[in-house]
Protein backbone atom coordinates (compact mmCIF):
# COMPACT_ATOMS: atom_id res chain seq x y z
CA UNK A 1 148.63 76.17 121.47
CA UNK A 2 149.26 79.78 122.45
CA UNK A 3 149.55 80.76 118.09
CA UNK A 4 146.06 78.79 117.47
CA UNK A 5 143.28 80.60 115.99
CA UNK A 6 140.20 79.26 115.24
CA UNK A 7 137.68 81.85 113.78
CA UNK A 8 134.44 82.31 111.15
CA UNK A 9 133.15 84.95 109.22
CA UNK A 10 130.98 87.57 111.49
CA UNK A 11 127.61 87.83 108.98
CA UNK A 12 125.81 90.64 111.34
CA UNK A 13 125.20 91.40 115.10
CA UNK A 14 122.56 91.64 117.10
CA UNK A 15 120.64 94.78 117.94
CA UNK A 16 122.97 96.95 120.28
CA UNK A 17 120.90 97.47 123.68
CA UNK A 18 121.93 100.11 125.23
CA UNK A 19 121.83 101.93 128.63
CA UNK A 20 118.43 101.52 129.88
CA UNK A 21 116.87 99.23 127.34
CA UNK A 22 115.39 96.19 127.79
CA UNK A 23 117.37 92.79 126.94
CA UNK A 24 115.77 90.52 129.00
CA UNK A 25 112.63 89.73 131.06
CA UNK A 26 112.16 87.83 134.10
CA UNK A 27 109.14 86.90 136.33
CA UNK A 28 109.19 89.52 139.30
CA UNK A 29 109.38 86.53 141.71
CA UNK A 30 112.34 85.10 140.11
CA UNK A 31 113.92 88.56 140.64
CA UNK A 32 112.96 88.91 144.74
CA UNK A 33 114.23 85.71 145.71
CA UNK A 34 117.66 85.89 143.43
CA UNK A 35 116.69 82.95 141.68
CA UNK A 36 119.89 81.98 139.58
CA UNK A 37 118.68 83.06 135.92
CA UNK A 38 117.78 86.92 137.18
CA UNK A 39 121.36 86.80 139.33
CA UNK A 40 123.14 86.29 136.12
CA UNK A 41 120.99 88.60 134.13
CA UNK A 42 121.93 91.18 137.02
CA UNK A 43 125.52 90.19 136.44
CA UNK A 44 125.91 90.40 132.52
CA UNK A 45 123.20 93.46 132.69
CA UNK A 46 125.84 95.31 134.87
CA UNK A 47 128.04 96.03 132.09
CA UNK A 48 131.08 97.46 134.19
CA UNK A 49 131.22 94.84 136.49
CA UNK A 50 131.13 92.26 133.75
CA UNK A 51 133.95 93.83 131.80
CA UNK A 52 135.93 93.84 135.26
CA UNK A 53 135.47 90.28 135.58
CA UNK A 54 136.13 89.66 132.01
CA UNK A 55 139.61 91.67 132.47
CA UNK A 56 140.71 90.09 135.21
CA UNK A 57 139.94 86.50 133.31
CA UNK A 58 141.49 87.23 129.79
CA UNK A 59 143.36 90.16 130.47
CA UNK A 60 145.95 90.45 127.86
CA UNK A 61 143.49 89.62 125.16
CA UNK A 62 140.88 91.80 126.65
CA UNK A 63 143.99 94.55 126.57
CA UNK A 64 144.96 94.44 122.66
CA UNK A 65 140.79 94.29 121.96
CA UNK A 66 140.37 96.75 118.86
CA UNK A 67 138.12 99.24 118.12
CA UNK A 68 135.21 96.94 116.91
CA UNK A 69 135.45 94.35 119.31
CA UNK A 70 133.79 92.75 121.85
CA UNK A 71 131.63 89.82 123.70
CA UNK A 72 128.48 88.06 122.67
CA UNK A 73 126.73 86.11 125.26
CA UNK A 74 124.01 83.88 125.69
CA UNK A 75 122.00 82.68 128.77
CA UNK A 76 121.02 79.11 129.56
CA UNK A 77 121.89 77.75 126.37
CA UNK A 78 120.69 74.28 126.47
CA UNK A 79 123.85 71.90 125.70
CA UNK A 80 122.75 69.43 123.21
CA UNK A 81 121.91 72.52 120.90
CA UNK A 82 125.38 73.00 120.48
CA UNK A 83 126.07 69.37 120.92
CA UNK A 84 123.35 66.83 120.00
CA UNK A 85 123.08 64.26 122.95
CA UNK A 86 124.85 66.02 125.57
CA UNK A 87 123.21 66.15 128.59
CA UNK A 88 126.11 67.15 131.02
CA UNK A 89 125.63 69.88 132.29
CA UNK A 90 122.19 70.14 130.68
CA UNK A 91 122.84 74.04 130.06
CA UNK A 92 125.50 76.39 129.45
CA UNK A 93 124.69 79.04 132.12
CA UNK A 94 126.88 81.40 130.50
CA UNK A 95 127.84 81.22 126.40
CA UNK A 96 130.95 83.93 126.04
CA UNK A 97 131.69 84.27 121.90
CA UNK A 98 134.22 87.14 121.88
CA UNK A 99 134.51 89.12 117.92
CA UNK A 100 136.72 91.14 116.87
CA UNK A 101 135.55 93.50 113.29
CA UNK A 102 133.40 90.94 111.02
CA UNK A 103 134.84 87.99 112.66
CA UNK A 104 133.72 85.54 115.79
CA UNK A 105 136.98 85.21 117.55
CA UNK A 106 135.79 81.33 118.25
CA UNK A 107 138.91 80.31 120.14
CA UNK A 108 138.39 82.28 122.70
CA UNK A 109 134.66 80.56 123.17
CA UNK A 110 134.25 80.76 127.57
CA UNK A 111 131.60 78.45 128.65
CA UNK A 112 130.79 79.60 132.50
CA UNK A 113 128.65 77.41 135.26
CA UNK A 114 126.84 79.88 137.56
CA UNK A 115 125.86 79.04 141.10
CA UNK A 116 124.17 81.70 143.32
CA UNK A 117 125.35 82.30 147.34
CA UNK A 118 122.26 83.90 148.90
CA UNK A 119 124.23 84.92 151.79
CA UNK A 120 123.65 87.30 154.63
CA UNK A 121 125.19 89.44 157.62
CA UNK A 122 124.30 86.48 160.09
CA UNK A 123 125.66 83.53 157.45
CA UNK A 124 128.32 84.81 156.11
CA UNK A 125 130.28 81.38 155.45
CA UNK A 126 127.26 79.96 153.39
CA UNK A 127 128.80 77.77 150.90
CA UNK A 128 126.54 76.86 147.62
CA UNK A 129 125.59 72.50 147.68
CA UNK A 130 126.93 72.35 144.94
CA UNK A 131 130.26 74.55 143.69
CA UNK A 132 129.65 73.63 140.15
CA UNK A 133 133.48 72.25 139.13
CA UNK A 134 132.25 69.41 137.97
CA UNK A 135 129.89 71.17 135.05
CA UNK A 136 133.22 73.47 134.59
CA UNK A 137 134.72 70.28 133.56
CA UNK A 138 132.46 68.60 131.86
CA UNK A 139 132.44 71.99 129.72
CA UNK A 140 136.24 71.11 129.15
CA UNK A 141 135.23 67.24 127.93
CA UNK A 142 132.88 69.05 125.33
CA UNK A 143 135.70 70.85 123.81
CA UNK A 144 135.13 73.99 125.26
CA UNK A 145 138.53 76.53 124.97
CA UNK A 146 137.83 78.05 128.19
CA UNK A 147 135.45 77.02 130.83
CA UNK A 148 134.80 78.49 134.01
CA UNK A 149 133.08 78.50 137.26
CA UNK A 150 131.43 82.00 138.80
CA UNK A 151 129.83 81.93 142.52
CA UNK A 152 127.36 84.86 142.47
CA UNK A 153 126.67 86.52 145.52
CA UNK A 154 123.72 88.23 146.75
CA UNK A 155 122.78 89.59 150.83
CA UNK A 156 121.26 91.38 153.23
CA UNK A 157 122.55 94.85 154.91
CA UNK A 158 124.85 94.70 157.24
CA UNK A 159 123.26 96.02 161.47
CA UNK A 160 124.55 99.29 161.76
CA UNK A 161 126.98 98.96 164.12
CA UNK A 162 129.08 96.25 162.26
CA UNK A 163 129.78 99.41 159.38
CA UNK A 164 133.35 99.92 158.96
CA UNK A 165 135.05 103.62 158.44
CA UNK A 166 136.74 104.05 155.24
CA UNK A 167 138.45 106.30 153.31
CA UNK A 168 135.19 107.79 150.55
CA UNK A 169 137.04 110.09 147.34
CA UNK A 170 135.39 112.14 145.26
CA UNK A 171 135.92 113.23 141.20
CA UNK A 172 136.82 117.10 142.04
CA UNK A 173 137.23 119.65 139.28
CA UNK A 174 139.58 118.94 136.28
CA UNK A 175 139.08 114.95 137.09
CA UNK A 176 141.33 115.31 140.43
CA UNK A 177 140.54 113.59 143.26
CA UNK A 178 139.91 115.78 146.63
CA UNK A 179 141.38 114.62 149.55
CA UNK A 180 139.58 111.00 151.15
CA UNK A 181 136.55 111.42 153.46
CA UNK A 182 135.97 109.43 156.19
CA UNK A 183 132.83 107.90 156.11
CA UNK A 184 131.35 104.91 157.16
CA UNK A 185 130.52 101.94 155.09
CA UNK A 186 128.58 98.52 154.93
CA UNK A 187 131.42 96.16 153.93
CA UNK A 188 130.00 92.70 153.64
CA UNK A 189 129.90 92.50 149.90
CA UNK A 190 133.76 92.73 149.65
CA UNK A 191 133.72 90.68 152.53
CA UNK A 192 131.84 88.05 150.90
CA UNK A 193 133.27 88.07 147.56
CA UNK A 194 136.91 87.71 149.52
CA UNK A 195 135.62 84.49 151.18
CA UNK A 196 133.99 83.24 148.25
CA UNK A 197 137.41 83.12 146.54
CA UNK A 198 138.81 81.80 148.94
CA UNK A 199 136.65 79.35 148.99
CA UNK A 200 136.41 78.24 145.31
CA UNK A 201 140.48 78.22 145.23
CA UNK A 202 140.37 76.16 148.18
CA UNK A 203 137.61 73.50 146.53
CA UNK A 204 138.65 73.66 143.20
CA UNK A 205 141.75 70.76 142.20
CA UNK A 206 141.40 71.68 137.80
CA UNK A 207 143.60 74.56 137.63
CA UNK A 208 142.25 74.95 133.91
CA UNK A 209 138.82 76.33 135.35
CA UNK A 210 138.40 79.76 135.55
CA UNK A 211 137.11 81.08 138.43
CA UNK A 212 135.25 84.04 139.68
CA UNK A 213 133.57 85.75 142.83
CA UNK A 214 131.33 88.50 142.58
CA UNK A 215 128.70 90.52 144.16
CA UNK A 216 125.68 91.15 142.30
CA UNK A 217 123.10 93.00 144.58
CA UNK A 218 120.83 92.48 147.43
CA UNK A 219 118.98 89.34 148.32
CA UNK A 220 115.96 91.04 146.44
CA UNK A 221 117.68 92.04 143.50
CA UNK A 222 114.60 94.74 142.36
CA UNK A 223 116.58 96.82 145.54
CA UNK A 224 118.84 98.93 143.51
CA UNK A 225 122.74 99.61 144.41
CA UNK A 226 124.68 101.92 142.41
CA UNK A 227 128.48 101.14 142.17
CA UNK A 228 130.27 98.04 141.57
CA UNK A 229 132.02 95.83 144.23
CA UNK A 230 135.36 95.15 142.54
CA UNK A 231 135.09 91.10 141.68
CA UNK A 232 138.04 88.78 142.71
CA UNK A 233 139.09 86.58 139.97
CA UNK A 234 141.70 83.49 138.63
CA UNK A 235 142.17 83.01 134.93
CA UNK A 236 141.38 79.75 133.81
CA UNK A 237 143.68 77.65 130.78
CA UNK A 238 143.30 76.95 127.25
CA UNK A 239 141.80 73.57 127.10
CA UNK A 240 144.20 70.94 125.59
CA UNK A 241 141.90 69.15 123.09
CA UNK A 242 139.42 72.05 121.73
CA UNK A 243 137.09 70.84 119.14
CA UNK A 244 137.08 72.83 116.49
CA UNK A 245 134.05 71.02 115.35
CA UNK A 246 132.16 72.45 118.60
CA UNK A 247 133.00 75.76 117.48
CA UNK A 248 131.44 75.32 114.04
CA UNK A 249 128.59 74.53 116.31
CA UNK A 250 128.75 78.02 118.30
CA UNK A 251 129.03 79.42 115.44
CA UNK A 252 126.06 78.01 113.99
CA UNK A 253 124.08 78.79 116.83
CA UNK A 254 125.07 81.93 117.27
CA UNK A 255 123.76 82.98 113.99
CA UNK A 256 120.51 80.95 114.32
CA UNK A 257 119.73 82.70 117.58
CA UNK A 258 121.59 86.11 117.51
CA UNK A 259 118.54 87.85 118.17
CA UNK A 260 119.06 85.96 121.72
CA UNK A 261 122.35 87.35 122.10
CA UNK A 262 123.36 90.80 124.45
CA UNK A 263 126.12 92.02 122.31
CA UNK A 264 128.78 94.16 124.62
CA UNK A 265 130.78 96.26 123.06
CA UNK A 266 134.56 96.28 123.94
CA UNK A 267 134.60 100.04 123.21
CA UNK A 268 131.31 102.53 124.37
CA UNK A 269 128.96 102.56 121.43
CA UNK A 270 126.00 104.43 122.31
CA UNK A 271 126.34 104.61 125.88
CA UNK A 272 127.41 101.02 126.53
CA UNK A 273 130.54 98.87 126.46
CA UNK A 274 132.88 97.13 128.87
């Protein structure tokens, strides 16, 4: 299975968005109370994080990407649009259609169910009702190559006395690093996205699933934090019995919807990429 390659012509992308355009729009409400859709809109939106996570998941393909390459992805895509009469899950949270030049690399099609952990200094074990590995594996019945399962985690500030001291570098001149600072630090995100591993490895029994952990920004997610928590991460496994017949279906959705696609560059084209 490791030789198969499933792909279809490429017939055009959509429009590149770059740094500080607009891809998508969500009610301001949805946005203050980290409802799910603006988490993952936060998540995909935050290009560097998203190509860290996308590393760490396909990392040897995501290594020998060329030049033109890179991910096409598409929010809440309902599931019987790709496959008439499927109604588990009812949506694909997350559609990932890698490309490489003019063509859609189709078997490496990711299919990811989001759940959001609104967490917070006081609750920092908060486990989601529902970790989502069934959906994962329901994406795997469908045919799905790769299907996956990503907690996204949002919080409060840490009280000031529970910061931590840590080493702080900075980018001196000629791109050398000055000696570390010591400054202190609110250190609940990596905190939280070390549980939350822990937790989905300890829940989840389908070692095909991909899994990830990530921090995506404060329980109000129109609060602003520059940076990227680094993600933690477990590859998931080429399904056994991919249906190439679903990925005609991708395909054809892809091109009758492209203009609902965020197209992110492997490479930075116009101040974007992974």
């Amino acid at each position: 299975m490791d030789e198969w390659r499933y792909r279809v012509l490429l017939e055009q992308l959509p429009p590149l968005v770059g740094d500080g355009g607009a891809f998508y729009t969500v009610p301001l409400g949805y946005a203050q109370r980290a409802h799910e859709l603006a988490a993952t809109v936060a998540f995909i939106s935050n290009r560097p994080l998203f190509g860290e996570v996308y590393r760490q998941l396909e990392w040897a393909f995501f290594r020998q990407m060329p030049q033109k390459s890179g991910l096409l992805l598409g929010l809440v895509v309902p599931t019987n649009q790709i496959v008439p009469g499927a109604t588990n899950p009812g949506d694909i949270d997350l559609l990932i259609i890698p490309y490489e030049e003019d063509e859609l690399v189709l078997e490496r099609t990711m299919a990811i169910e989001i759940k959001v952990i609104r967490a917070s200094y006081l609750r920092q074990g908060k486990s989601p009702n529902e970790f989502g590995f069934t959906q994962g594996q329901a994406l795997l019945a469908l045919g799905f190559p790769y299907a996956g399962v990503a907690h996204l985690i949002v919080a409060d500030e840490s009280p000031a006395e529970a910061w931590r001291e840590v080493g702080q570098y900075r980018v001196a001149q000629e791109d050398r690093l000055e000696d570390p600072k010591r400054v202190l630090a609110d250190m609940l995100p990596a905190d939280l996205i070390r549980r939350g591993m822990g937790r989905l490895e300890a829940n989840c029994i389908d070692d095909r699933l991909a899994l990830v952990s990530a921090y995506v920004g404060r329980s109000d997610l129109t609060i602003h934090e520059p940076g990227v928590w680094i993600p933690r991460c477990r590859s998931g496994q080429l399904n056994a019995a991919p249906n190439e017949a679903l990925l005609d279906s991708v395909a054809r959705f892809y091109h009758r919807n492209r203009d609902r696609m965020l197209d992110t560059p492997r490479y930075d084209r116009l101040g974007t990429g992974l």
